[in-house]
C-alpha atoms as a PDB file:
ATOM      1  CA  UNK A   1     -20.546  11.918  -1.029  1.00  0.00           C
ATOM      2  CA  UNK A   2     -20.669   8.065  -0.546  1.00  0.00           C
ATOM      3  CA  UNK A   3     -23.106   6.111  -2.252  1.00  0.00           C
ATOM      4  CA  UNK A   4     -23.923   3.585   0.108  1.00  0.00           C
ATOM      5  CA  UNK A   5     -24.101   0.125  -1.662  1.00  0.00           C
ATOM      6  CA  UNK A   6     -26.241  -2.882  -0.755  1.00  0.00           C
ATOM      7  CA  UNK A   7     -25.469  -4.743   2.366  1.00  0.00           C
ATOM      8  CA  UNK A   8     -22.860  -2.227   3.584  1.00  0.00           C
ATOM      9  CA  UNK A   9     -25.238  -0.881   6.682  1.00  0.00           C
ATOM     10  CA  UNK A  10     -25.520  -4.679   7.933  1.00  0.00           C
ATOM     11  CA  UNK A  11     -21.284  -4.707   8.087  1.00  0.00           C
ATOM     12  CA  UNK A  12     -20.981  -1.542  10.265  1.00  0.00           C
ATOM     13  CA  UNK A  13     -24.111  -2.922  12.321  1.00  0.00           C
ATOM     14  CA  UNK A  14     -21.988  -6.271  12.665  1.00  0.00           C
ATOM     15  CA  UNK A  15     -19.364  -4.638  14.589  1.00  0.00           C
ATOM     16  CA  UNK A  16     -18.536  -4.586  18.198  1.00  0.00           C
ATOM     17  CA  UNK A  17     -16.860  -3.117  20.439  1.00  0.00           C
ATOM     18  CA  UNK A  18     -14.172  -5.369  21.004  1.00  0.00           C
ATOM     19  CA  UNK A  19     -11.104  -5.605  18.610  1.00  0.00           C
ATOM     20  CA  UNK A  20     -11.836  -6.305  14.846  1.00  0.00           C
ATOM     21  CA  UNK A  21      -9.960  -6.508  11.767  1.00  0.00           C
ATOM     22  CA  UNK A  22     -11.855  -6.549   8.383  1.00  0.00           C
ATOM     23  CA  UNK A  23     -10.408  -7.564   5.236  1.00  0.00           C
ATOM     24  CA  UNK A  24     -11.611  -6.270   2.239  1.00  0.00           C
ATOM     25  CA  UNK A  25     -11.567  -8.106  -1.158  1.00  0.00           C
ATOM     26  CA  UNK A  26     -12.737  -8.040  -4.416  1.00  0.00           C
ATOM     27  CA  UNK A  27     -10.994  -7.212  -8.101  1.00  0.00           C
ATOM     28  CA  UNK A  28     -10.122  -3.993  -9.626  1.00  0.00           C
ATOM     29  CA  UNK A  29     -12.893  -1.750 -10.263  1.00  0.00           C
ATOM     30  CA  UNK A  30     -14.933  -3.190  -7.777  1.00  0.00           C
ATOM     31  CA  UNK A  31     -15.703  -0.053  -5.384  1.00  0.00           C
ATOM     32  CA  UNK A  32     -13.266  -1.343  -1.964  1.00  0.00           C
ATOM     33  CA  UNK A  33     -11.739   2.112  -1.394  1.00  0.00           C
ATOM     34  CA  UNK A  34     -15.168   3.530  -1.343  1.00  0.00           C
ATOM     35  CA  UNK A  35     -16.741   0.841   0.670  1.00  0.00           C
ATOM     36  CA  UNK A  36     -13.385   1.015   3.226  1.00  0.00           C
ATOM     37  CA  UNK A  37     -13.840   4.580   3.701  1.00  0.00           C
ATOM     38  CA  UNK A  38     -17.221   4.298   4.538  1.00  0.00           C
ATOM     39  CA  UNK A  39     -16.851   1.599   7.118  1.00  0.00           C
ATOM     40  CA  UNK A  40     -13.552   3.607   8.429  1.00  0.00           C
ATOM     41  CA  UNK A  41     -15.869   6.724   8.687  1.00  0.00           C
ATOM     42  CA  UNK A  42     -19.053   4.807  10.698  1.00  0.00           C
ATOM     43  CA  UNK A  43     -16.389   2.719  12.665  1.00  0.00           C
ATOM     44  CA  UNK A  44     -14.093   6.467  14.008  1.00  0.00           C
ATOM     45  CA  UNK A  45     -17.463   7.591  15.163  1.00  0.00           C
ATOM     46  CA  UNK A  46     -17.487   5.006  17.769  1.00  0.00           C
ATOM     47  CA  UNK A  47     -13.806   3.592  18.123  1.00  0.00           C
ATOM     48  CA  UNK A  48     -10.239   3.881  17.011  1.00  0.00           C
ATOM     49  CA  UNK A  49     -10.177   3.091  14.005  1.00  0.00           C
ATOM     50  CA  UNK A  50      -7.000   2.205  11.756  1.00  0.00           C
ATOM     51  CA  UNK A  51      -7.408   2.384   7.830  1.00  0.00           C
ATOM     52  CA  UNK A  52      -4.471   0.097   6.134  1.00  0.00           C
ATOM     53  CA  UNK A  53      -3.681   0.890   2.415  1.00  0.00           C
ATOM     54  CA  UNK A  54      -2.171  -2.103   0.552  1.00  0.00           C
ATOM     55  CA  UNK A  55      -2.806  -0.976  -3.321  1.00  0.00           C
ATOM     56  CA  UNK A  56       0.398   0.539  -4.395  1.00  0.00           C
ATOM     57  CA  UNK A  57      -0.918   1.193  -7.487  1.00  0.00           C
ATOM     58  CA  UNK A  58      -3.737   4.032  -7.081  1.00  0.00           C
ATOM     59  CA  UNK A  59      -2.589   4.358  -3.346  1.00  0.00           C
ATOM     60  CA  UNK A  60      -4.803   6.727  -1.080  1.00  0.00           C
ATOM     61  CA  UNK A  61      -2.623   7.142   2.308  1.00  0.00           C
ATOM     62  CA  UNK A  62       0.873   7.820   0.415  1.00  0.00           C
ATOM     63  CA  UNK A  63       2.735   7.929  -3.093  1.00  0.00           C
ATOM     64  CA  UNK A  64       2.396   5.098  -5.246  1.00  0.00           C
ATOM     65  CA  UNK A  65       4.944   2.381  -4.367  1.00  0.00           C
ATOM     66  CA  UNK A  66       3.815   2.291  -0.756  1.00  0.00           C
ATOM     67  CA  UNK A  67       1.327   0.600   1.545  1.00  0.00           C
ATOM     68  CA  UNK A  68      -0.187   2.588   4.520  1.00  0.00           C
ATOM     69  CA  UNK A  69      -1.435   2.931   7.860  1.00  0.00           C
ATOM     70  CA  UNK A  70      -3.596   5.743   9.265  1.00  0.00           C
ATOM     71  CA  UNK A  71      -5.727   6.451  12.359  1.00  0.00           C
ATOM     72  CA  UNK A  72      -9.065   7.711  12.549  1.00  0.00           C
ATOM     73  CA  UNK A  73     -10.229   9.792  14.008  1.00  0.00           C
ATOM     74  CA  UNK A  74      -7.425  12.058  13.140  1.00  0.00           C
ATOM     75  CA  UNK A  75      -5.126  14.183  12.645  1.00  0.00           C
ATOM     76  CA  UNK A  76      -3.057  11.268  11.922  1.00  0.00           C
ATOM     77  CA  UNK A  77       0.432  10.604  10.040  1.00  0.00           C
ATOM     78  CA  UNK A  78       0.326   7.450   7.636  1.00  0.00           C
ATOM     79  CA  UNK A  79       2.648   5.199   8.411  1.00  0.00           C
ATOM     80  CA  UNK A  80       4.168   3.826   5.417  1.00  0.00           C
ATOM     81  CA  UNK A  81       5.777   0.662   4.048  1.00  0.00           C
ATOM     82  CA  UNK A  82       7.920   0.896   0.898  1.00  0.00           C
ATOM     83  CA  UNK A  83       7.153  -1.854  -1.446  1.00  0.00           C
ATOM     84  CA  UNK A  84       8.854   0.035  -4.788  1.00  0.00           C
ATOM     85  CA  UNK A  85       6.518  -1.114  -7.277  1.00  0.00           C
ATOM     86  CA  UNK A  86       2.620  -0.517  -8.285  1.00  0.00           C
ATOM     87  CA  UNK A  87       1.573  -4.050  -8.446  1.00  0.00           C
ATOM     88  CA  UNK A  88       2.337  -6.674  -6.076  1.00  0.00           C
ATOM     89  CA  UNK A  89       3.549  -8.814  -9.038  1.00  0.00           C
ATOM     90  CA  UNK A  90       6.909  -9.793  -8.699  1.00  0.00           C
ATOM     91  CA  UNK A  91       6.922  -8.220  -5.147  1.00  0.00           C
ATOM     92  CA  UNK A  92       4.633 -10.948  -3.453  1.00  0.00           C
ATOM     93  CA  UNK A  93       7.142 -11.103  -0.181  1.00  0.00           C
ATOM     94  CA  UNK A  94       7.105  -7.514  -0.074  1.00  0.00           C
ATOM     95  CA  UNK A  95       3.832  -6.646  -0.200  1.00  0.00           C
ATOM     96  CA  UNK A  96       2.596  -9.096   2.291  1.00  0.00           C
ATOM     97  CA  UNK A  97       4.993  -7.907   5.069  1.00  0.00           C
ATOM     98  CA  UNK A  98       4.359  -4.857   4.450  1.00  0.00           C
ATOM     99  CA  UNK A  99       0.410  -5.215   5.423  1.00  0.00           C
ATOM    100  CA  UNK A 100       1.367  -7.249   8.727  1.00  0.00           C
ATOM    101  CA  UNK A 101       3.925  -4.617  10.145  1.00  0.00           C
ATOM    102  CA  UNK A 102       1.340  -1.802   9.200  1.00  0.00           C
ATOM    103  CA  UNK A 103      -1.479  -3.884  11.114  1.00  0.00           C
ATOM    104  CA  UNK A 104       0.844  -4.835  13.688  1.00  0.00           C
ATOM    105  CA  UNK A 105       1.586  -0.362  14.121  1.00  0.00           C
ATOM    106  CA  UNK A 106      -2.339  -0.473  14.563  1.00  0.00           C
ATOM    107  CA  UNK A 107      -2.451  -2.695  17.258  1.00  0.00           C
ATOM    108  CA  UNK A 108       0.444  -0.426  18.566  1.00  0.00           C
ATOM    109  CA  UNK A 109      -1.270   2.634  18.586  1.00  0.00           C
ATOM    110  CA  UNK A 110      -4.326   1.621  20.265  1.00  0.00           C
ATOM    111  CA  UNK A 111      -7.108   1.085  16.884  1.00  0.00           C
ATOM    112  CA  UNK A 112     -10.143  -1.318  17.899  1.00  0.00           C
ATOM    113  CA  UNK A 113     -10.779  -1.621  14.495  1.00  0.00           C
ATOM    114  CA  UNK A 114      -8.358  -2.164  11.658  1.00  0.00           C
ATOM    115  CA  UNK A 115      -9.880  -2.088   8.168  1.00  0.00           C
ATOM    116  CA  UNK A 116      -7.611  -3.248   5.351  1.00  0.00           C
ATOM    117  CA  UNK A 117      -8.113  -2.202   1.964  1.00  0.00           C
ATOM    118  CA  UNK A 118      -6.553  -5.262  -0.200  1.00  0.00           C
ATOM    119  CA  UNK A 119      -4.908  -5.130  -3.972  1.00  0.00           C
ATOM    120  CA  UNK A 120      -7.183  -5.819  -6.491  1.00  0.00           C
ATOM    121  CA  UNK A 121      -4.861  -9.030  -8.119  1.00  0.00           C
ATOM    122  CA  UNK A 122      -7.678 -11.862  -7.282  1.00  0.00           C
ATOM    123  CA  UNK A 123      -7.945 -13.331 -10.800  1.00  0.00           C
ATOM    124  CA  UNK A 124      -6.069 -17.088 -11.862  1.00  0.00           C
ATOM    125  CA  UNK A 125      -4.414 -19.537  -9.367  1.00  0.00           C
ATOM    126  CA  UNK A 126      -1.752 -16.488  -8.703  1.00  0.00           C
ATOM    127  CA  UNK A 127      -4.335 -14.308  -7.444  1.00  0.00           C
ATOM    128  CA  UNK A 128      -5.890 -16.661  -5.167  1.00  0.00           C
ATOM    129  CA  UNK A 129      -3.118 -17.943  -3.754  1.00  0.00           C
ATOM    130  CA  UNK A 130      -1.517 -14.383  -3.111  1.00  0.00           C
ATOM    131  CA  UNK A 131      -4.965 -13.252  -1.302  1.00  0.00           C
ATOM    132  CA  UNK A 132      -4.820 -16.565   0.377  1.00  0.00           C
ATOM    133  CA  UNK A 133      -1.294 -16.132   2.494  1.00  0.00           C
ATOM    134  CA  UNK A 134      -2.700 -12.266   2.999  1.00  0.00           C
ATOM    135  CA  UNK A 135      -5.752 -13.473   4.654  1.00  0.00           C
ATOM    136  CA  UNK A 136      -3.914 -16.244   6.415  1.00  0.00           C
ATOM    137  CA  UNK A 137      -1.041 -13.991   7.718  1.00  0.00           C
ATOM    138  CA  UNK A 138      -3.323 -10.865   8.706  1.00  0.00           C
ATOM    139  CA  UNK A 139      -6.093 -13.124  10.415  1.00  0.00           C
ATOM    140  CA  UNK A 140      -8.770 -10.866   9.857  1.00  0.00           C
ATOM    141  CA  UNK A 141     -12.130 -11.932  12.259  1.00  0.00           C
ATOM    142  CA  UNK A 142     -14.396 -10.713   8.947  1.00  0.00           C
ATOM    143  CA  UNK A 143     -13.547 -10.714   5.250  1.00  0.00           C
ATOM    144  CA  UNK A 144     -15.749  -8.340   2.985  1.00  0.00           C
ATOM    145  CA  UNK A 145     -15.857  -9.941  -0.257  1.00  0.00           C
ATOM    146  CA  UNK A 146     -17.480  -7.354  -3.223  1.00  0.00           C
ATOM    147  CA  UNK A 147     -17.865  -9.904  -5.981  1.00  0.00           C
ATOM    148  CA  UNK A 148     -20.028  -9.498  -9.368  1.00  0.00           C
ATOM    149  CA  UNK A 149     -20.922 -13.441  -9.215  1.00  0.00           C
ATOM    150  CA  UNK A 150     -19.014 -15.929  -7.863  1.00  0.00           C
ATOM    151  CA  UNK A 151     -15.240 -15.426  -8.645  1.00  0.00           C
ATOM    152  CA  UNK A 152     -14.195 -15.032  -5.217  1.00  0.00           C
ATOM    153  CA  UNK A 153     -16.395 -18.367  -4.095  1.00  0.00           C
ATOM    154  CA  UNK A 154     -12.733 -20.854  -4.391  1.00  0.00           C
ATOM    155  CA  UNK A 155     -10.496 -18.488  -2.141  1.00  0.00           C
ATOM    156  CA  UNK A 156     -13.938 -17.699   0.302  1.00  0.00           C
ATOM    157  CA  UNK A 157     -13.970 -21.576   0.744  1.00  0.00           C
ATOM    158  CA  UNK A 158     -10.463 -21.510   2.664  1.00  0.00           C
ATOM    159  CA  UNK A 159     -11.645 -19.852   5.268  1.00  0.00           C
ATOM    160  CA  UNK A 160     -15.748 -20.969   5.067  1.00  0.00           C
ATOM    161  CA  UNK A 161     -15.102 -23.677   8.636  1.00  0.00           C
ATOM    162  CA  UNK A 162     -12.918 -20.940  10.273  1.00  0.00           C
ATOM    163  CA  UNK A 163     -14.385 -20.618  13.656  1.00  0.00           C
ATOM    164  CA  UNK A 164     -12.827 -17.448  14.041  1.00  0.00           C
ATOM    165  CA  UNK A 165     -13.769 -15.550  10.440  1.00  0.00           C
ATOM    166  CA  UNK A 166     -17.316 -14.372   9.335  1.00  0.00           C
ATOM    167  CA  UNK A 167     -17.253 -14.173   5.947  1.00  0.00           C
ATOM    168  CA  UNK A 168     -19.878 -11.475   4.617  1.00  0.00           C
ATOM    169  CA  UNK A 169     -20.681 -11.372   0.569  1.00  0.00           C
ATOM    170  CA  UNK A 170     -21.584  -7.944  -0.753  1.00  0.00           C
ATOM    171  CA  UNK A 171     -22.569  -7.330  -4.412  1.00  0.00           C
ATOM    172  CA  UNK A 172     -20.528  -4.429  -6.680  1.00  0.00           C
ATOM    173  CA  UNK A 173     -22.306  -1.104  -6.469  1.00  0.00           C
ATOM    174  CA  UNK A 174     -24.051  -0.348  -9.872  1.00  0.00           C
ATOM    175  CA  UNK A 175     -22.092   3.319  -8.801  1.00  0.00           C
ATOM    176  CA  UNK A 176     -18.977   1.777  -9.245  1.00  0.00           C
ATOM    177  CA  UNK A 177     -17.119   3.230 -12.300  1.00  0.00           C
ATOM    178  CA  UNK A 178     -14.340   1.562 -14.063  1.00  0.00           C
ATOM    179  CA  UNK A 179     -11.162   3.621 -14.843  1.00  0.00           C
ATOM    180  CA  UNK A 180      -9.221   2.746 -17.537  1.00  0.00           C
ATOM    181  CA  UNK A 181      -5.827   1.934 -17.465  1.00  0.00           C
ATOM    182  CA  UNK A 182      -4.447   5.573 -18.308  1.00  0.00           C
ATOM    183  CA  UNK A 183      -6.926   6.963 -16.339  1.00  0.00           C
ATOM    184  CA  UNK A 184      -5.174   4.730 -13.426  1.00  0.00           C
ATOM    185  CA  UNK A 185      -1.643   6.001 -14.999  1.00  0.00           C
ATOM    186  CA  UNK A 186      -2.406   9.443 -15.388  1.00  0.00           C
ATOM    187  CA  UNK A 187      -3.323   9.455 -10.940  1.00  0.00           C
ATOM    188  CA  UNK A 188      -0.410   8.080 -10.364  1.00  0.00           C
ATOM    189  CA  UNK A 189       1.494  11.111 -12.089  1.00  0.00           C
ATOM    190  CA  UNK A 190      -0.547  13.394 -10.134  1.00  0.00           C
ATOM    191  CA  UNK A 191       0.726  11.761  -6.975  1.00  0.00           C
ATOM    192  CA  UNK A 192       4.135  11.393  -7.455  1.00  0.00           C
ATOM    193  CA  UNK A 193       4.523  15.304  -8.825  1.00  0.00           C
ATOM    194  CA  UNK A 194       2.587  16.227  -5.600  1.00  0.00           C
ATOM    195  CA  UNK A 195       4.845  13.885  -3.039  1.00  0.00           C
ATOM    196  CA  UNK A 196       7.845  15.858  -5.014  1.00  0.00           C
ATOM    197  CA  UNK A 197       6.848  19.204  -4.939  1.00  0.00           C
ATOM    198  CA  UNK A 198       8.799  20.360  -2.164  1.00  0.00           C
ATOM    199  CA  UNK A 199      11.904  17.958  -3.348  1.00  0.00           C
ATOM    200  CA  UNK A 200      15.241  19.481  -2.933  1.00  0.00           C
ATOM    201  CA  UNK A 201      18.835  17.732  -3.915  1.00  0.00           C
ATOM    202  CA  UNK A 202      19.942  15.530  -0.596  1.00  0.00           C
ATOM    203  CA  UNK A 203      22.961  13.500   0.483  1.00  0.00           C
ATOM    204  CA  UNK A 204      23.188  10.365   2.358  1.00  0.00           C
ATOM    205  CA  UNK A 205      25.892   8.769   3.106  1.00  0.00           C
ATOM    206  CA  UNK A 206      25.547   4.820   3.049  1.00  0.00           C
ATOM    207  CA  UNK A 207      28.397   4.012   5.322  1.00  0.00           C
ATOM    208  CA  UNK A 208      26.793   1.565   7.702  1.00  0.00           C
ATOM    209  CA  UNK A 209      23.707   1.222   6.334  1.00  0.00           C
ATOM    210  CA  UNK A 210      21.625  -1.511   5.334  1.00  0.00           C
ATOM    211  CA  UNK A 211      20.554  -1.597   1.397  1.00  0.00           C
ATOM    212  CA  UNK A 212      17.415  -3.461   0.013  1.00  0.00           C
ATOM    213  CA  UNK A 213      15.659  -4.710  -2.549  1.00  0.00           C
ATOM    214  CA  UNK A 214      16.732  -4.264  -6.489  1.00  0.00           C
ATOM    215  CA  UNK A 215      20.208  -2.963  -5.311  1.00  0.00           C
ATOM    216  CA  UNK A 216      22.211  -1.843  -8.488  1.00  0.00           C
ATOM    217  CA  UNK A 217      25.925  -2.843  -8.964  1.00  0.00           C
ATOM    218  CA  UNK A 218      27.658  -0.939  -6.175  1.00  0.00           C
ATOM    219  CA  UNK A 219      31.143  -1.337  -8.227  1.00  0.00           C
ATOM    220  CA  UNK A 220      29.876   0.404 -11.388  1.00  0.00           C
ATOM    221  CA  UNK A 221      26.299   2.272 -10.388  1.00  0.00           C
ATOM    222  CA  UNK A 222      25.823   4.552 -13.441  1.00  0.00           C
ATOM    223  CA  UNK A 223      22.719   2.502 -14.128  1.00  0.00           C
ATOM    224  CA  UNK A 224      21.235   3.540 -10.361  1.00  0.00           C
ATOM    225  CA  UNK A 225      20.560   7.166 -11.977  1.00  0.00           C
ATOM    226  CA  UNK A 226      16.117   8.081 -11.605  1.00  0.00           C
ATOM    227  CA  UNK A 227      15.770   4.957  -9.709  1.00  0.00           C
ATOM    228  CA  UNK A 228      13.015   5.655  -6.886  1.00  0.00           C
ATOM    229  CA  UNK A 229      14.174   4.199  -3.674  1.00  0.00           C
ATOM    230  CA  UNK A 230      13.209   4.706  -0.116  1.00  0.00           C
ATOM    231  CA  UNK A 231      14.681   6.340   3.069  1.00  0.00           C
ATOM    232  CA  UNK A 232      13.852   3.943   5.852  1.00  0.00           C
ATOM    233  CA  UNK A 233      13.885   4.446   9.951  1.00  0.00           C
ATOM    234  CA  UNK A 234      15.397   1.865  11.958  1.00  0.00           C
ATOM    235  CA  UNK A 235      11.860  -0.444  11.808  1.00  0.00           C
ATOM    236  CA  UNK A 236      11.664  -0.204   8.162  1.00  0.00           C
ATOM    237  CA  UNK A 237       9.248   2.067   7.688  1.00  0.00           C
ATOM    238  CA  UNK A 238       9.764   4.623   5.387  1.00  0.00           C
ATOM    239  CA  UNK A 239      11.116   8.150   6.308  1.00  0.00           C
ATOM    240  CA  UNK A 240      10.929  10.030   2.792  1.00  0.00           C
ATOM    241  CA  UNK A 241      11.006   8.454  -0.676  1.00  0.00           C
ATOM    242  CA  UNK A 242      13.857   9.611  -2.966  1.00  0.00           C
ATOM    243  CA  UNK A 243      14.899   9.824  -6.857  1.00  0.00           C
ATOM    244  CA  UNK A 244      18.590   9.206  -7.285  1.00  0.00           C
ATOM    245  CA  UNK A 245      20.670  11.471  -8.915  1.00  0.00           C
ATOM    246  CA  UNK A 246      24.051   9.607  -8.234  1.00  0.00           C
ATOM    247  CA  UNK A 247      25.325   7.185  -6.472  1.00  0.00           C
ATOM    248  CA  UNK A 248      29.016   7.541  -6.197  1.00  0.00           C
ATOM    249  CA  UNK A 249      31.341   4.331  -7.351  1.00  0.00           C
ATOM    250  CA  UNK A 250      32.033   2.481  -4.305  1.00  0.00           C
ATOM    251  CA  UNK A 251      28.432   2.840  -2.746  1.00  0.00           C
ATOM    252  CA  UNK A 252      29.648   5.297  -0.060  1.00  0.00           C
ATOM    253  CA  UNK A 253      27.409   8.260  -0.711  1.00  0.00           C
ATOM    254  CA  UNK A 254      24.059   8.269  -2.745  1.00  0.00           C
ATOM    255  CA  UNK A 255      22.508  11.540  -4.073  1.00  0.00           C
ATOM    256  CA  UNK A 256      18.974  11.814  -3.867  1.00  0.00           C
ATOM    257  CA  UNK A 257      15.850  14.119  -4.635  1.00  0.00           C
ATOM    258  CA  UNK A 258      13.323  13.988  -1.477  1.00  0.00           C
ATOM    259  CA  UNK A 259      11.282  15.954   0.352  1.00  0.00           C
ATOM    260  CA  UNK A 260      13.010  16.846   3.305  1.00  0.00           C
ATOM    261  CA  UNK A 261      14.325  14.071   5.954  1.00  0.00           C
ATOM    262  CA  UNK A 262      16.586  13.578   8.600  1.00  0.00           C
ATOM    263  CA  UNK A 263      19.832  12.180   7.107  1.00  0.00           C
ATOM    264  CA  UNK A 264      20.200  11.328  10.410  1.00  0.00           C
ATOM    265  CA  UNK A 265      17.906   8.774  11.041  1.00  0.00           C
ATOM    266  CA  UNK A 266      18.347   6.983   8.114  1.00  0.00           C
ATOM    267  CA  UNK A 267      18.898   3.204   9.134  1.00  0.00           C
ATOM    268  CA  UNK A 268      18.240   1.595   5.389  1.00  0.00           C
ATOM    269  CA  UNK A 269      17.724   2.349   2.003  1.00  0.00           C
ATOM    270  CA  UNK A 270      15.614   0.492  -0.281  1.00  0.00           C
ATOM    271  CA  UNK A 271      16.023   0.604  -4.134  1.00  0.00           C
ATOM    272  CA  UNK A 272      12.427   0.272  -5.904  1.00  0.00           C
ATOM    273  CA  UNK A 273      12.253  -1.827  -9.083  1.00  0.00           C
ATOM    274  CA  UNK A 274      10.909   1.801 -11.456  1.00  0.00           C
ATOM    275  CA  UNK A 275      12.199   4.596 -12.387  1.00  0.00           C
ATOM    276  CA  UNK A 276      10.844   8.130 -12.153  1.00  0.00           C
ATOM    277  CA  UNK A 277      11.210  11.199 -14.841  1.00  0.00           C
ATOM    278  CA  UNK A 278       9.324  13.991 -13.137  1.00  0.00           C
ATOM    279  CA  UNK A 279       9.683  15.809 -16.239  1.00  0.00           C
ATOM    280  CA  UNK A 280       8.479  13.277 -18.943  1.00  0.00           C
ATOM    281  CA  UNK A 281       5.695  14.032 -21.063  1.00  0.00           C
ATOM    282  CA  UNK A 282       2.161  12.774 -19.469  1.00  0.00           C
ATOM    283  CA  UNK A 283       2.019   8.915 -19.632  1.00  0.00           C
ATOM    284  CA  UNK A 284       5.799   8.399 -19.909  1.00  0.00           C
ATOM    285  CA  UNK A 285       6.779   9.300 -16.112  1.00  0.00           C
ATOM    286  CA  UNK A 286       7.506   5.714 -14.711  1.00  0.00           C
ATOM    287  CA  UNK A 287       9.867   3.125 -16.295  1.00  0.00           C
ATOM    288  CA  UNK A 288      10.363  -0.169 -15.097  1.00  0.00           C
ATOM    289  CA  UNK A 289      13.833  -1.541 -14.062  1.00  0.00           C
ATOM    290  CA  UNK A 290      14.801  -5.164 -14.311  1.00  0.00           C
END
């Protein structure tokens, strides 16, 4: 059950019934997941409604690693972007195009209302400026900033004269409870042992195919071994995520363990930047690659 937090009524009243894309902000901890899925629940009851998943980290719509896209009301199939990491440090570029394709498949598939649940990195000149090109690339008509003072005020103040933005300041939930950072750890084990459940030994052959991101030495690839990568349709989105078990000298043929996919529709394979023991003790399942 929702607790509904102050302010939160007066959003969903705000909305119409012409096309609207909300952007939610505010830092880690600070109850946007819960405040996206009750605005996603009160905005299906009347509409289309698209919920968009960019926090790779304690994802909701798919494994950690990607961002994702699903329509209310349902059933509905996330759609999901492969960013192959659970922060967007480092992975800025990724991250960011990630959110406009997945709003973009929204549009697509006919939501009124897109509601985008943001990362929580909003702290420092790096956070700023990373919410900053999010906001300004999205082009959300509200933003929903949860703030405990003021410490979203300098990136609200970007958009503050936009003639197209309403900018609505909500105050954290006293419900909101912090999880620590192996309590944030520990979920993300949980959801990569449940996205590999069903995982069986796969081929792919690379032969034509177009590789991304932290792609390993194809000469000598011993190092490519429990790399997490992603299999990817011919738009980029992501067909099944895999853990490599080889990838044979020369690049031609990679060995994977997925859930099952269609070899066949494989247009590009992304390498992530971790690594993924599903067999490690608790707290010791991801390692990060350089």
């Amino acid at each position: 059950m929702i607790c509904i937090g102050e302010g939160w009524e007066e959003v969903v009243a705000a909305l119409r019934d012409i096309p609207e894309r909300v952007y939610v902000v505010g830092s880690t901890d600070s109850g946007k997941t819960t405040f996206c899925r009750y605005l996603v629940d009160e905005a299906a009851a009347c509409m289309r409604t698209a919920y968009v998943d960019c926090d790779t980290g304690q994802s909701r719509l798919g494994p950690p690693t990607t961002e994702g896209m699903a329509l209310y009301p349902g059933p509905s199939k996330p759609c999901l972007r492969f960013v192959g990491s659970t922060s967007p440090g480092g992975h800025f570029v990724q991250t960011i195009t990630g959110a406009k394709r997945l709003v973009e498949k929204a549009a697509e598939r006919g939501a009124r209302t897109t509601v985008i649940d943001s990362p929580g990195l909003v702290a420092g000149g790096v956070g700023i400026e990373f919410q900053l090109q999010m906001i300004d690339l999205l082009r959300p008509t509200r933003i929903v900033a949860l703030q405990r003072g003021r410490e979203l005020e300098r990136l609200l103040a970007n958009f503050a004269r936009h003639p197209g933005v309403v900018i609505h300041r909500l105050p954290v939930s006293p419900a909101v409870v912090a999880r620590p950072a192996a309590g944030r750890r520990r979920y993300r084990e949980e959801q990569f042992a449940s996205y590999f459940a069903d995982a069986k030994s796969q081929e792919v052959s690379l032969r034509g195919l177009g590789l991304q991101g932290r792609v390993p030495d194809m000469r000598n690839p011993r190092g490519a071994a429990g790399r997490l990568v992603s299999l990817n349709d011919a738009e980029n989105f992501v067909l099944a995520l895999g853990i490599v078990e080889d990838l044979h000298p020369g690049g031609r043929l990679l060995e994977v363990v997925a859930p099952p996919f269609d070899p066949a529709a494989v247009a590009s394979v992304r390498f992530g930047s971790i690594s993924l023991d599903l067999g490690a003790a608790p707290g010791s399942m991801e390692s990060r690659r350089p």
